[in-house]
Each structure stands twice: as structure tokens, then as C-alpha cells.
C-alpha atoms as a PDB file:
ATOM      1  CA  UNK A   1      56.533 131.732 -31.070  1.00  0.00           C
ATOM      2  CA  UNK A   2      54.098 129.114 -29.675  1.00  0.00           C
ATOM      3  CA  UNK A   3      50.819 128.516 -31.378  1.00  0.00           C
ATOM      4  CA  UNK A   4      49.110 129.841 -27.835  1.00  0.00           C
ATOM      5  CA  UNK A   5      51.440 133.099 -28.224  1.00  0.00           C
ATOM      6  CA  UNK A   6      50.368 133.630 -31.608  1.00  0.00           C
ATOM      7  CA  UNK A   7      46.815 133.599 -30.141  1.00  0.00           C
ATOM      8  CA  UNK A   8      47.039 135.943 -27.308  1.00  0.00           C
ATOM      9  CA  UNK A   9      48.852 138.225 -29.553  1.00  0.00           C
ATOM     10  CA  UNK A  10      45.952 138.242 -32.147  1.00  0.00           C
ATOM     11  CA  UNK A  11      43.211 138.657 -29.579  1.00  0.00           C
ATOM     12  CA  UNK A  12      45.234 141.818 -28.186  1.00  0.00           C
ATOM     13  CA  UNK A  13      45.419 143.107 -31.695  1.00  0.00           C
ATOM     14  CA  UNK A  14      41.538 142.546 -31.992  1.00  0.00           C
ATOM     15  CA  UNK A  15      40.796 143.307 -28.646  1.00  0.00           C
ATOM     16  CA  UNK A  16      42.509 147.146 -29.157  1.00  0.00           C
ATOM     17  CA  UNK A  17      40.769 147.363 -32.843  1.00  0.00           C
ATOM     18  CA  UNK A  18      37.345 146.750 -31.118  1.00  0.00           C
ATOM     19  CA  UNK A  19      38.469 149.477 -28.204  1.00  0.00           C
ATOM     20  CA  UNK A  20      39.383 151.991 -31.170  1.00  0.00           C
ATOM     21  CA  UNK A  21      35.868 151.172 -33.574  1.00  0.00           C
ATOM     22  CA  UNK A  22      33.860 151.529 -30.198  1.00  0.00           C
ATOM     23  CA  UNK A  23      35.645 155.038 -29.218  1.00  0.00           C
ATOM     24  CA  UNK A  24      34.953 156.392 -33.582  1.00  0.00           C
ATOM     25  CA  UNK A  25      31.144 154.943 -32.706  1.00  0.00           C
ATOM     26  CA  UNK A  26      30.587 156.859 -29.726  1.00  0.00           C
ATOM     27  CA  UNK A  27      32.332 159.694 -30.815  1.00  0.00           C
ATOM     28  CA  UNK A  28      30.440 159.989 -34.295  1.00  0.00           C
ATOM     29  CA  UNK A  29      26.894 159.458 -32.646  1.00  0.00           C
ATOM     30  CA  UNK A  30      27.267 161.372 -29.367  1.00  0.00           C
ATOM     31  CA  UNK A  31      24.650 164.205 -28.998  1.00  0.00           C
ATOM     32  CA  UNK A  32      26.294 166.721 -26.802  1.00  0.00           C
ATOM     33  CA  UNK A  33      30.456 167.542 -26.526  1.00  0.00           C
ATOM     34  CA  UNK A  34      31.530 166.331 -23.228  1.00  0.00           C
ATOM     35  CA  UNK A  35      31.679 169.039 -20.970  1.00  0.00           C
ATOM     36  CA  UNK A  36      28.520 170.341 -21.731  1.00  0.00           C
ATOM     37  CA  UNK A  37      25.496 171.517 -19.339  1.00  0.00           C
ATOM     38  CA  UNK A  38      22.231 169.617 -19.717  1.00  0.00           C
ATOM     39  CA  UNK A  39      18.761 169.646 -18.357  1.00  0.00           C
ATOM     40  CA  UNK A  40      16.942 166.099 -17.936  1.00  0.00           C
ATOM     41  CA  UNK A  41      13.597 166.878 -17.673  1.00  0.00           C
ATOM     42  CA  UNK A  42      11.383 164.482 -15.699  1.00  0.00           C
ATOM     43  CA  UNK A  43       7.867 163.705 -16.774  1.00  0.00           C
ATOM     44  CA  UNK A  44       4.997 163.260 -13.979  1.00  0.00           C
ATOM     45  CA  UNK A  45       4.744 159.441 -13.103  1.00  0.00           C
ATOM     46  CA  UNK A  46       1.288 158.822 -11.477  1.00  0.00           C
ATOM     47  CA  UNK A  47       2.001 155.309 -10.400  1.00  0.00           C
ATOM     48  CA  UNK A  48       4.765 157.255  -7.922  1.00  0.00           C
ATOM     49  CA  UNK A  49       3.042 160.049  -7.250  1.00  0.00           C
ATOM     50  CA  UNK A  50       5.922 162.215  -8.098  1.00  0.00           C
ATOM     51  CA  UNK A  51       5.538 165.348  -9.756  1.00  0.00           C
ATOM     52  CA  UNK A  52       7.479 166.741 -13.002  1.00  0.00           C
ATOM     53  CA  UNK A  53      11.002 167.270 -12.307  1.00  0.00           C
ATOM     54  CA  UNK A  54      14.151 169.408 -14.021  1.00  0.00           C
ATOM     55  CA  UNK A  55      17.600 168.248 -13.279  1.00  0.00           C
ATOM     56  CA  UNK A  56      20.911 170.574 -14.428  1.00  0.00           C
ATOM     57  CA  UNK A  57      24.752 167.764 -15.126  1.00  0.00           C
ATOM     58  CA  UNK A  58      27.407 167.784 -16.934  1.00  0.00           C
ATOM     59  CA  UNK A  59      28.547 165.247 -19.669  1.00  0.00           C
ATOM     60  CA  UNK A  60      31.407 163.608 -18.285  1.00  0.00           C
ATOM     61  CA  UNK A  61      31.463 160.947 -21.078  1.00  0.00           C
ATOM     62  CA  UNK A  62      29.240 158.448 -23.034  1.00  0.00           C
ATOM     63  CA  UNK A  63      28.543 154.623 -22.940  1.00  0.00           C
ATOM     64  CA  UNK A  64      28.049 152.165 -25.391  1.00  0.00           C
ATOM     65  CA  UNK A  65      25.447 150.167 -24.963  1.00  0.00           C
ATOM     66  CA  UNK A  66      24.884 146.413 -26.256  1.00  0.00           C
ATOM     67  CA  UNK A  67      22.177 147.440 -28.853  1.00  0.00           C
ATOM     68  CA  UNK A  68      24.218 149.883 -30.485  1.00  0.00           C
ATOM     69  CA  UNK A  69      22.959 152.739 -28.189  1.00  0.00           C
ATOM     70  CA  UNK A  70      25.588 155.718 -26.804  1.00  0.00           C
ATOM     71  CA  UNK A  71      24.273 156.848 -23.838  1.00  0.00           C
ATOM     72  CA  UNK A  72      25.710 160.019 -21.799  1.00  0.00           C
ATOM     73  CA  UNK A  73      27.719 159.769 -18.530  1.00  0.00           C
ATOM     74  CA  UNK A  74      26.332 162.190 -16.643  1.00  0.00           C
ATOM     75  CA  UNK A  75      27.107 164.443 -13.241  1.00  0.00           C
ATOM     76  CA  UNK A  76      24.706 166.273 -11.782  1.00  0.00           C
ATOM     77  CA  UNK A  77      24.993 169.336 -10.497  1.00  0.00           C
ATOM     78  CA  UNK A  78      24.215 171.048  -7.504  1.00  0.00           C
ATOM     79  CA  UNK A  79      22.433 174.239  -5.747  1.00  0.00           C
ATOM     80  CA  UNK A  80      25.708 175.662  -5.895  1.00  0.00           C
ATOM     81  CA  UNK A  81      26.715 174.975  -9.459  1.00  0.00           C
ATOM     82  CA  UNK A  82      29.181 172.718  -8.977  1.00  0.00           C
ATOM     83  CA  UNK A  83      29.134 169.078 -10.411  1.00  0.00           C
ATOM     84  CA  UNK A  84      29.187 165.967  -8.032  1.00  0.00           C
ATOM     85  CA  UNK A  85      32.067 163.624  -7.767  1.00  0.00           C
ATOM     86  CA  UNK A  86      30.440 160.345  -8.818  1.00  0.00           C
ATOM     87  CA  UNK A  87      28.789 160.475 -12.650  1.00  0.00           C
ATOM     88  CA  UNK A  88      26.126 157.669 -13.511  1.00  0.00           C
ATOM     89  CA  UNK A  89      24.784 156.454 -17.049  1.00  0.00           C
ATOM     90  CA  UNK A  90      22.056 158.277 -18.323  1.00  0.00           C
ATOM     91  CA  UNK A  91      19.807 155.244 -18.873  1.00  0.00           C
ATOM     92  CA  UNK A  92      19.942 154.482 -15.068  1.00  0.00           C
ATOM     93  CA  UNK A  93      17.520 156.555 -13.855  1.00  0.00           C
ATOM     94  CA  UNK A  94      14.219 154.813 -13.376  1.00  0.00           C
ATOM     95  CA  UNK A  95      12.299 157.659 -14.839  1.00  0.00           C
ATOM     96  CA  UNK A  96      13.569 158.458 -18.745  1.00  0.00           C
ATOM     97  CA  UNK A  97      13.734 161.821 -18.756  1.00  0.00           C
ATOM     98  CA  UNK A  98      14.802 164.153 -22.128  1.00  0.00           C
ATOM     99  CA  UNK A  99      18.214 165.413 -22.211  1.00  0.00           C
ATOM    100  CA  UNK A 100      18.554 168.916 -23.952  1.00  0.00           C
ATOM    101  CA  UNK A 101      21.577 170.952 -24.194  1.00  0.00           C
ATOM    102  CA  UNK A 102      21.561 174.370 -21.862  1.00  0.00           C
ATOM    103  CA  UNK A 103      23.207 177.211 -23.857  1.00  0.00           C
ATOM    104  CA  UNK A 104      25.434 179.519 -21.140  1.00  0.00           C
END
């Protein structure tokens, strides 16, 4: 095997070892099972002018983030209960909001 071979073939092996410590990370540190139903609730932002808001999703998944921070994947939901096709990072919405867990 040729020295660049060997090389490839160690970065693969590192590559999957980082994949698999990421997944234990995110796994050990989520806050809520995938699957579940959330509420993000909005605060007031004056600078806006937009009032206090509460949105229903679903956790479709979670992100790690480059400062060690697992954020949720989330879809929201609509009127009708039922969760839209595209999911976006929690952290992407310009407005934090706190995420707590809705017990059906």
C-alpha cells in the first residue's frame, strides 16, 4: 500500500470515529427524545414591535454546534396538527425563544 493510501485510509478511520463521538455527544446531552412535541415560547421584542409569541414542533433531530452546543432540529407544526416538511435548527430563529417539552 502507498504511503498516500495509508493516509486516506487513516483519515477515514478518524473521520468515522469523530462521526461516532459526535452522535454519543449529542445523544448524551440532548434535552428532549426526538419525536417529541415542544412549545418555543417567544418573548416580546420592542425594537420589532412584535408581541409575545407560542410556537407548537416536533424534534426531528439535534445539531452539534462548534462550541460544544446540541441544538434541536425542529418542525413546526401547524393549525391542523400536522408537522411541516422542511425542519430548521433551533438557534436560527432571530428571536431565542425557550423550548419546553408539551406532555400529550
Amino acid at each position: 500500500m502507498s504511503k498516500k493510501g495509508a493516509i486516506e485510509k487513516e483519515l477515514v478511520k478518524l473521520h468515522r470515529e469523530k462521526k461516532d463521538l459526535e452522535k454519543a455527544y449529542i445523544e448524551s446531552n440532548m434535552r428532549f427524545p426526538i419525536g417529541s412535541k415542544v412549545k418555543l415560547t417567544f418573548k416580546p421584542d420592542e425594537i420589532d414591535r412584535l408581541p409575545a409569541k407560542e410556537v407548537y414542533a416536533i424534534v426531528k433531530g439535534y445539531k452539534l454546534i462548534w462550541d460544544d452546543e446540541v441544538r434541536p432540529i425542529l418542525a413546526k407544526l401547524t393549525k391542523s396538527g400536522a408537522a411541516h416538511k422542511t425542519a430548521q435548527e433551533c438557534g436560527q430563529w432571530w428571536r431565542c425563544p425557550v423550548v419546553e417539552q408539551v406532555l400529550a
